[in-house]
N, C-alpha and C. Protein backbone atom coordinates (compact mmCIF):
# COMPACT_ATOMS: atom_id res chain seq x y z
N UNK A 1 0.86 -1.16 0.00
CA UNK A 1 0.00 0.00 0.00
C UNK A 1 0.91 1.22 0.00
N UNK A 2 0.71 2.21 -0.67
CA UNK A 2 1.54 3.49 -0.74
C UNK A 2 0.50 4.56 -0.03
N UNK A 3 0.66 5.08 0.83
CA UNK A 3 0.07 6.30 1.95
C UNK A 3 1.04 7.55 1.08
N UNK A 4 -0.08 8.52 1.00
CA UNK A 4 0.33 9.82 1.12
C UNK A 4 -0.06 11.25 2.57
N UNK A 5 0.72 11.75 2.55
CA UNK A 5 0.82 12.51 3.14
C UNK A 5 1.18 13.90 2.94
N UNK A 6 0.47 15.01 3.02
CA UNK A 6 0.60 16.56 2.42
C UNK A 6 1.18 17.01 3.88
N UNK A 7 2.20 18.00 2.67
CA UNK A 7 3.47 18.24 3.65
C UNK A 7 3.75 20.11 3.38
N UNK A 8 3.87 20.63 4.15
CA UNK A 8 4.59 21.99 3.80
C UNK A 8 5.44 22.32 4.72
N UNK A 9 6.16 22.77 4.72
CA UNK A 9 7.95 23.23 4.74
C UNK A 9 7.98 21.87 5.52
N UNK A 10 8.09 20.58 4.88
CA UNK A 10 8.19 19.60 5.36
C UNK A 10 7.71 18.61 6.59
N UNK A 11 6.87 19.65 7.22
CA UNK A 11 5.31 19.05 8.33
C UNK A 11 4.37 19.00 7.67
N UNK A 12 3.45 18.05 8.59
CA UNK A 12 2.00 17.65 7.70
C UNK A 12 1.08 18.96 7.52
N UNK A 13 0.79 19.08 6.41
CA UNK A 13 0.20 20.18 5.91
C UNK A 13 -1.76 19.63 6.50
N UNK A 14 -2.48 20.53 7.78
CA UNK A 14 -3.64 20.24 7.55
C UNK A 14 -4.61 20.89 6.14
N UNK A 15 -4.12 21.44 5.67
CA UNK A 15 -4.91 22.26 4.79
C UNK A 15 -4.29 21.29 3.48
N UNK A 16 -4.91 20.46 3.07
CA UNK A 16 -4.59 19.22 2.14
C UNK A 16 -4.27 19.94 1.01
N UNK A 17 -5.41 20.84 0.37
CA UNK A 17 -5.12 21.47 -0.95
C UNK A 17 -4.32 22.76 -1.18
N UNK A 18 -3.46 23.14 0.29
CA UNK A 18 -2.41 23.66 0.39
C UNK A 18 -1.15 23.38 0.20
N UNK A 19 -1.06 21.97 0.33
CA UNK A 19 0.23 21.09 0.28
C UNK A 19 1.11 21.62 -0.55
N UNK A 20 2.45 21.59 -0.53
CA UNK A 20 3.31 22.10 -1.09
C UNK A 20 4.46 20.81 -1.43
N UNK A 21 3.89 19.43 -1.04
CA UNK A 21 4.82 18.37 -1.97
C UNK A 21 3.78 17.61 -1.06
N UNK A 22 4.09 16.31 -1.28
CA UNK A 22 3.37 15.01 -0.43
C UNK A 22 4.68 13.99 -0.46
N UNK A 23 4.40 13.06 1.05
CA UNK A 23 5.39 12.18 0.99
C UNK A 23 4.05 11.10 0.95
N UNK A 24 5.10 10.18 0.25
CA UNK A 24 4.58 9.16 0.20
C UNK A 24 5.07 7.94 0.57
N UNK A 25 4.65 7.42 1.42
CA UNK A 25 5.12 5.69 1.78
C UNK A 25 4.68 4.92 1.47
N UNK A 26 5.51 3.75 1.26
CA UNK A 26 5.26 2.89 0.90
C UNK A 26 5.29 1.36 2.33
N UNK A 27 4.11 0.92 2.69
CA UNK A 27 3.96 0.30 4.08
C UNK A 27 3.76 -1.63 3.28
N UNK A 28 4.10 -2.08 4.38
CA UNK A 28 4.29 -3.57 4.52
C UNK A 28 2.92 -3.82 5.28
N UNK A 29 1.45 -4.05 4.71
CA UNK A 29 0.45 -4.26 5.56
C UNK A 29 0.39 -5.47 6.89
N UNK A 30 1.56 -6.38 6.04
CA UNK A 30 1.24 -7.88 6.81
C UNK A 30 2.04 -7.63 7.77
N UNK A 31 3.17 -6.90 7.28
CA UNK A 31 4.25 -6.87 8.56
C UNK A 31 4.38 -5.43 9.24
N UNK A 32 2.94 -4.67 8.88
CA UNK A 32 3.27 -3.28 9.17
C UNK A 32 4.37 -2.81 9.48
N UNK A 33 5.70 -2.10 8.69
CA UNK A 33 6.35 -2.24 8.09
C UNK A 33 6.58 -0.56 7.32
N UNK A 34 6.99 -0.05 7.60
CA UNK A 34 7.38 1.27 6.93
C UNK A 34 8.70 1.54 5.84
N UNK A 35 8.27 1.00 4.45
CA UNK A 35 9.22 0.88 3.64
C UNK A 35 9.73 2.20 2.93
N UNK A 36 10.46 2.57 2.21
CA UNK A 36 10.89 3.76 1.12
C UNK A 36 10.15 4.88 1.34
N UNK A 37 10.17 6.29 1.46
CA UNK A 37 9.66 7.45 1.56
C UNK A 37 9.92 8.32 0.63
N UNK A 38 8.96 8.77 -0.04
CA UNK A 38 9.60 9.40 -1.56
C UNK A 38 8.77 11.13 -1.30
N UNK A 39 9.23 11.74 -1.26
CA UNK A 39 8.86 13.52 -1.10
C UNK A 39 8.86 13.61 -2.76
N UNK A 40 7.41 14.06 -3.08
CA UNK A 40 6.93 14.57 -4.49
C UNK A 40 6.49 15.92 -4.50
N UNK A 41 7.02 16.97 -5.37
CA UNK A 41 5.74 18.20 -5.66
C UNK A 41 4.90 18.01 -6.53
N UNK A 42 3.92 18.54 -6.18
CA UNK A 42 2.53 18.20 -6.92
C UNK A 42 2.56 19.14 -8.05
N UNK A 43 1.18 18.89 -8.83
CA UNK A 43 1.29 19.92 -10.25
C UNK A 43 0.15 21.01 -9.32
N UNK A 44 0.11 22.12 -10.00
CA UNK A 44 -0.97 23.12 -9.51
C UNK A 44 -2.39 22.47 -8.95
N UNK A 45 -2.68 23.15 -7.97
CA UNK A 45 -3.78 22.72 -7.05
C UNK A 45 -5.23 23.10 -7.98
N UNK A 46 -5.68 22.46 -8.24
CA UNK A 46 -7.24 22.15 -8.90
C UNK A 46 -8.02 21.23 -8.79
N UNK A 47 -9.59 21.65 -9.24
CA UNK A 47 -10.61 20.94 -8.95
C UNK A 47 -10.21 19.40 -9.32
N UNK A 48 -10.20 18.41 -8.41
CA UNK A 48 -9.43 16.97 -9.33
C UNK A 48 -8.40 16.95 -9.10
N UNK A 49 -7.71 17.15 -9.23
CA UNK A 49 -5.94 17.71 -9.82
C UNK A 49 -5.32 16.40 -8.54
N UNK A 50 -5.46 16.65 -7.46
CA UNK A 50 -4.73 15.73 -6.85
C UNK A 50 -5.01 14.47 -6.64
N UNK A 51 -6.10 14.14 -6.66
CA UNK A 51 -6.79 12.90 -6.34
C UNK A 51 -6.12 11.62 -8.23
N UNK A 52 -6.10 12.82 -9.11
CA UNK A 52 -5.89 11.86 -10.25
C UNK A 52 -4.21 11.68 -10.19
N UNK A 53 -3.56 12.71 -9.82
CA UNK A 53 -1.94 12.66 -9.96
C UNK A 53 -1.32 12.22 -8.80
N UNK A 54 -2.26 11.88 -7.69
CA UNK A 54 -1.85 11.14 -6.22
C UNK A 54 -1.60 9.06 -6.71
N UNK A 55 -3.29 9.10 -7.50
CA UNK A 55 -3.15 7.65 -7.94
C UNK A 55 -2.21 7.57 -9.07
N UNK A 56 -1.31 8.44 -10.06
CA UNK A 56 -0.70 8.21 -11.05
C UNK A 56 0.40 7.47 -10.06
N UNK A 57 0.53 8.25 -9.07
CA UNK A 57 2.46 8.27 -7.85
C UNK A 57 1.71 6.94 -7.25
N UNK A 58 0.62 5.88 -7.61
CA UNK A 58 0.75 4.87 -6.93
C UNK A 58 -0.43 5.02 -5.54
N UNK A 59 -0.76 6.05 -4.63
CA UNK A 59 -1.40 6.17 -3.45
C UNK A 59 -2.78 5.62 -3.82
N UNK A 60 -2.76 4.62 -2.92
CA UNK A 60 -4.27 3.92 -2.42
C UNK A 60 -4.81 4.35 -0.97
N UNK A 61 -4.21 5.49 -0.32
CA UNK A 61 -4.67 6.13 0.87
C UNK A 61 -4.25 7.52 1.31
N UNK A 62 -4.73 8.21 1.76
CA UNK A 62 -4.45 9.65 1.80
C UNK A 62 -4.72 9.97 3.34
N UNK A 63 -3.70 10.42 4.25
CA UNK A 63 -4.15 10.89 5.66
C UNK A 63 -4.36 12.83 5.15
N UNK A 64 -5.03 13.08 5.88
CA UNK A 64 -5.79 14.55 5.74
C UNK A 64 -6.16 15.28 6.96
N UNK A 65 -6.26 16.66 7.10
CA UNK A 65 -6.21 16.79 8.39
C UNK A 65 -8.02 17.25 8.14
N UNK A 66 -8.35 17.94 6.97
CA UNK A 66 -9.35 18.22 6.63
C UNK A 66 -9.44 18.35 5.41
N UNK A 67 -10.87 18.11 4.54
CA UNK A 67 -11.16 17.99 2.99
C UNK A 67 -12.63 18.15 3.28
N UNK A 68 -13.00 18.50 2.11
CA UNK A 68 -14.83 18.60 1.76
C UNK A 68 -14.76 17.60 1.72
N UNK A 69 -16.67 17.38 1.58
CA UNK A 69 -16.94 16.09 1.07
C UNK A 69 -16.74 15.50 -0.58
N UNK A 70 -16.71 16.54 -1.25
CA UNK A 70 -16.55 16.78 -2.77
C UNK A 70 -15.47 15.97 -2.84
N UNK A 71 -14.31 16.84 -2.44
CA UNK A 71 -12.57 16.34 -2.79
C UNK A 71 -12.76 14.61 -2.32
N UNK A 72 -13.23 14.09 -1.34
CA UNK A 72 -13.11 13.04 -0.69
C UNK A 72 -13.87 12.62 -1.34
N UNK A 73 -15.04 12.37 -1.75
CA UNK A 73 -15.84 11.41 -2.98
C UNK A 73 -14.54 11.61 -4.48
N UNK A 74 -14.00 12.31 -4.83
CA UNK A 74 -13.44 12.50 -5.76
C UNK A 74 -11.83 11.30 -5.71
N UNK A 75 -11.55 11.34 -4.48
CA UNK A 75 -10.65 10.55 -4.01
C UNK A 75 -11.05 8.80 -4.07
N UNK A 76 -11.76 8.73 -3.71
CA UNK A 76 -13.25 7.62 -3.60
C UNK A 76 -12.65 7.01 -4.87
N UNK A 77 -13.33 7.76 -5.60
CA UNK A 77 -13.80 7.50 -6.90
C UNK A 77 -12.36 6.96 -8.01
N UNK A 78 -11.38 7.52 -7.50
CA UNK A 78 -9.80 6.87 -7.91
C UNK A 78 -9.22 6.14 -6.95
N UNK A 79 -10.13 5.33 -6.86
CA UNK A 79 -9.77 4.39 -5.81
C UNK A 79 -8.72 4.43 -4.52
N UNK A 80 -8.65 5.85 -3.55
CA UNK A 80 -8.07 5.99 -3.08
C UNK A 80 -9.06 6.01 -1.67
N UNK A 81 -8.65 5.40 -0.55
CA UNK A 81 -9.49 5.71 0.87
C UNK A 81 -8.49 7.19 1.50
N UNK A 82 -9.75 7.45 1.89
CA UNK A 82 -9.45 8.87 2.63
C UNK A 82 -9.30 8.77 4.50
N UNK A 83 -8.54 8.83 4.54
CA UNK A 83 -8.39 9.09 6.62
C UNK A 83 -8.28 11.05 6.63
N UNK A 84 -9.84 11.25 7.15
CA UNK A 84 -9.60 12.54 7.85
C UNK A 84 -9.83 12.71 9.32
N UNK A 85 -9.48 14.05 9.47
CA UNK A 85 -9.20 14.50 11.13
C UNK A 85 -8.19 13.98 11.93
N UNK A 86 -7.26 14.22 10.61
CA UNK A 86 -5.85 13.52 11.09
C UNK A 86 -5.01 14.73 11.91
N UNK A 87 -4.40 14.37 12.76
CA UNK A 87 -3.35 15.17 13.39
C UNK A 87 -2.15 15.11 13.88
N UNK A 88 -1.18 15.64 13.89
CA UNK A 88 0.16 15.66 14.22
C UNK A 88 1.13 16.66 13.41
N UNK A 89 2.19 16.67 13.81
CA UNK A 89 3.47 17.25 12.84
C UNK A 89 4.28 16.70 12.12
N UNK A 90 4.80 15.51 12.79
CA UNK A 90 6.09 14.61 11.81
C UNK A 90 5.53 13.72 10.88
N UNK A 91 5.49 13.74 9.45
CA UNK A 91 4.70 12.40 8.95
C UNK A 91 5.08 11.50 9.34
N UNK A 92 7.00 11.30 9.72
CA UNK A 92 7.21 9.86 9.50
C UNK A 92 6.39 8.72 10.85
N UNK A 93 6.56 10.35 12.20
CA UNK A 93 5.46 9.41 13.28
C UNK A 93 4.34 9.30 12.99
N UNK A 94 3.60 10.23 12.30
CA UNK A 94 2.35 9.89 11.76
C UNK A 94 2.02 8.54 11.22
N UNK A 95 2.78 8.42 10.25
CA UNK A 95 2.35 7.22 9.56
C UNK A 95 2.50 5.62 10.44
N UNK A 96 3.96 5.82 11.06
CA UNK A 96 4.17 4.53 12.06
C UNK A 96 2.75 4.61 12.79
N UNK A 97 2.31 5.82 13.38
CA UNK A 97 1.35 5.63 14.35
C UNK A 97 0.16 5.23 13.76
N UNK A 98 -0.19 5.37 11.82
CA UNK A 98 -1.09 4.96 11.28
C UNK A 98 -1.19 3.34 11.55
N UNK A 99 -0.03 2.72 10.95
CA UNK A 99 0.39 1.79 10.82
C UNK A 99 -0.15 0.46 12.16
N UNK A 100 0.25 1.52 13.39
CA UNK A 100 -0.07 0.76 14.51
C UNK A 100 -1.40 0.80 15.23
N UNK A 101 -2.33 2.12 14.31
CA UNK A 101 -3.67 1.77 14.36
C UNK A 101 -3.69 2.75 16.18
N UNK A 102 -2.75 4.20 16.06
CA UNK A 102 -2.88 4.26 17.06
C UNK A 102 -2.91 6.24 16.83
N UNK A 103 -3.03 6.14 15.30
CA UNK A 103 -3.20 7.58 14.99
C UNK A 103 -4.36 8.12 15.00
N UNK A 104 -4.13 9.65 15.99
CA UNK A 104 -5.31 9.94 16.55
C UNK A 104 -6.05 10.92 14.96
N UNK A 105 -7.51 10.40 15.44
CA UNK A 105 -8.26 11.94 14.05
C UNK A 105 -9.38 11.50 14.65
N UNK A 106 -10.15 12.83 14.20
CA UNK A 106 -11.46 12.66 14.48
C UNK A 106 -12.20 12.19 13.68
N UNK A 107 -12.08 11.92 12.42
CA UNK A 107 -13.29 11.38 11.77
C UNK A 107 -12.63 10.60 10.41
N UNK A 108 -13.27 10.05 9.81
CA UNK A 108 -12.71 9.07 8.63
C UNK A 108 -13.62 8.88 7.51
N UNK A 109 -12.81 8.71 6.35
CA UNK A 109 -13.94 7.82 5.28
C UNK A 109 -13.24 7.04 4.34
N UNK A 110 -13.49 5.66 5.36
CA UNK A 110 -12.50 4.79 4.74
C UNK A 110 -13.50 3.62 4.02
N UNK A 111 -13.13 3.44 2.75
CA UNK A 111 -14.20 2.13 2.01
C UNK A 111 -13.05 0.96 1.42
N UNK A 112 -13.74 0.15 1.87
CA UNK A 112 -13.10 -1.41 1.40
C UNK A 112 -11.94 -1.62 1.01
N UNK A 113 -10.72 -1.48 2.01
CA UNK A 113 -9.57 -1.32 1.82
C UNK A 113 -9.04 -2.29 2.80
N UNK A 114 -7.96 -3.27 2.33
CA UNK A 114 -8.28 -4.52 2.98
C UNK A 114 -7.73 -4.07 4.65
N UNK A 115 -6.47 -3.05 4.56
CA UNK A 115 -5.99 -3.19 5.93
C UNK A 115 -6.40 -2.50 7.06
N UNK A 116 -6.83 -0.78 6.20
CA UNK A 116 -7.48 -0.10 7.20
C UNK A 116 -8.87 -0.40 6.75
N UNK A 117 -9.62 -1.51 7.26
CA UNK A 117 -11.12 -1.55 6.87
C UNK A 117 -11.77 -1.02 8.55
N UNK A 118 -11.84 -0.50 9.16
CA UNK A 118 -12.42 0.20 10.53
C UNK A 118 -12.46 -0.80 11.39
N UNK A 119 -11.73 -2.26 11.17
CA UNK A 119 -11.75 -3.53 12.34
C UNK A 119 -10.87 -2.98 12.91
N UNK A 120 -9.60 -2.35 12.47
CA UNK A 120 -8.61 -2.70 12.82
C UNK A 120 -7.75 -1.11 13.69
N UNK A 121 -8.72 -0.59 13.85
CA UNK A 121 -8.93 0.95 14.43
C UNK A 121 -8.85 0.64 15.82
N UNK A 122 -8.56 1.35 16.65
CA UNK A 122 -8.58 1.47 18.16
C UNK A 122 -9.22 2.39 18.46
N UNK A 123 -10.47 1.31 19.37
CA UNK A 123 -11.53 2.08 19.71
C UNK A 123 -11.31 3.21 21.06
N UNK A 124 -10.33 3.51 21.67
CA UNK A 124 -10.32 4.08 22.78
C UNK A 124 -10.67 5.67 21.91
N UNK A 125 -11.29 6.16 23.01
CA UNK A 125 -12.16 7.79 22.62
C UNK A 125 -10.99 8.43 22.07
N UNK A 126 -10.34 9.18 20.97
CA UNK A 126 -9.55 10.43 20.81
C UNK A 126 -8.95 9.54 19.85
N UNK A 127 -8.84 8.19 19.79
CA UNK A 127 -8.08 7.23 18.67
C UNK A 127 -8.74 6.93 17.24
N UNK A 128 -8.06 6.74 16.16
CA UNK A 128 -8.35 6.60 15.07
C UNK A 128 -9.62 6.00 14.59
N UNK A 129 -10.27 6.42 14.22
CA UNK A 129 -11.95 5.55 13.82
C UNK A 129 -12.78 5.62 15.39
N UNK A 130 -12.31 5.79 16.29
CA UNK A 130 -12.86 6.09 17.42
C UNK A 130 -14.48 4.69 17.29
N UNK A 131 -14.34 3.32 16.90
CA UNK A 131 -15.41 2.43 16.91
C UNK A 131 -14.57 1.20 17.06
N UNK A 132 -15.22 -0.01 16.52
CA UNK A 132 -14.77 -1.06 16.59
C UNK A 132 -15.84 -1.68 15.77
N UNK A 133 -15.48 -3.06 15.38
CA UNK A 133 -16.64 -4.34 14.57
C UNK A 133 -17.03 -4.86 15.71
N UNK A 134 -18.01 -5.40 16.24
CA UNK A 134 -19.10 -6.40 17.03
C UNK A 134 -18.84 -7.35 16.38
């Protein structure tokens, strides 16, 4: 799975369609696993624009600190799952802490994606997906 992450002056950018490059990782689902980190600049920010040139660089997931609902169906729709109400500064802890299912956000919209499918979220209050499966 390749995770992106919007970055400006090299911290996580919350303002997604502000981003000024994205890193992108590349993660080991089975062995959660934080492989290669590649820092990209994007082409000019437009309607679309990132969601199609995020999946060209490979990303099947996008952490966000905030997005409309628009941009995020648009993401959807190029087969990318969206994690919003993401927070922190460092991506690279960000993402480990994705990884370990222990990154905090308030809210999500994640569809049929085998690793982050919302089982695998930690339900404690302030933690990622903030639910659990029954």
């Amino acid at each position: 799975m390749k995770v992106a992450v919007p970055l400006r002056e090299n911290r996580f950018s919350t303002h997604f369609g502000g981003a000024e490059a994205f890193a992108l990782y590349t993660v080991d689902e089975v062995k959660r696993e934080v492989g290669p980190r590649q820092v990209v600049a994007p082409p000019e920010h437009g309607r679309g624009v990132f969601p199609v040139w995020l999946r060209q660089q490979g990303a099947t997931m996008v952490l966000a600190g905030g997005m409309g609902p628009r941009a995020a169906s648009i993401f959807n729709q190029h087969g990318i799952s969206v994690l919003l109400g993401v927070s922190g500064d460092d991506p690279d802890d960000m993402i480990r802490q994705f990884l370990a299912g222990t990154l905090e956000c308030s809210g999500e919209l994640c569809h049929e994606h085998s690793f982050h499918d919302c089982g695998h979220h930690d339900a404690r209050p302030g933690r990622c997906g903030d639910h659990h499966d029954d």
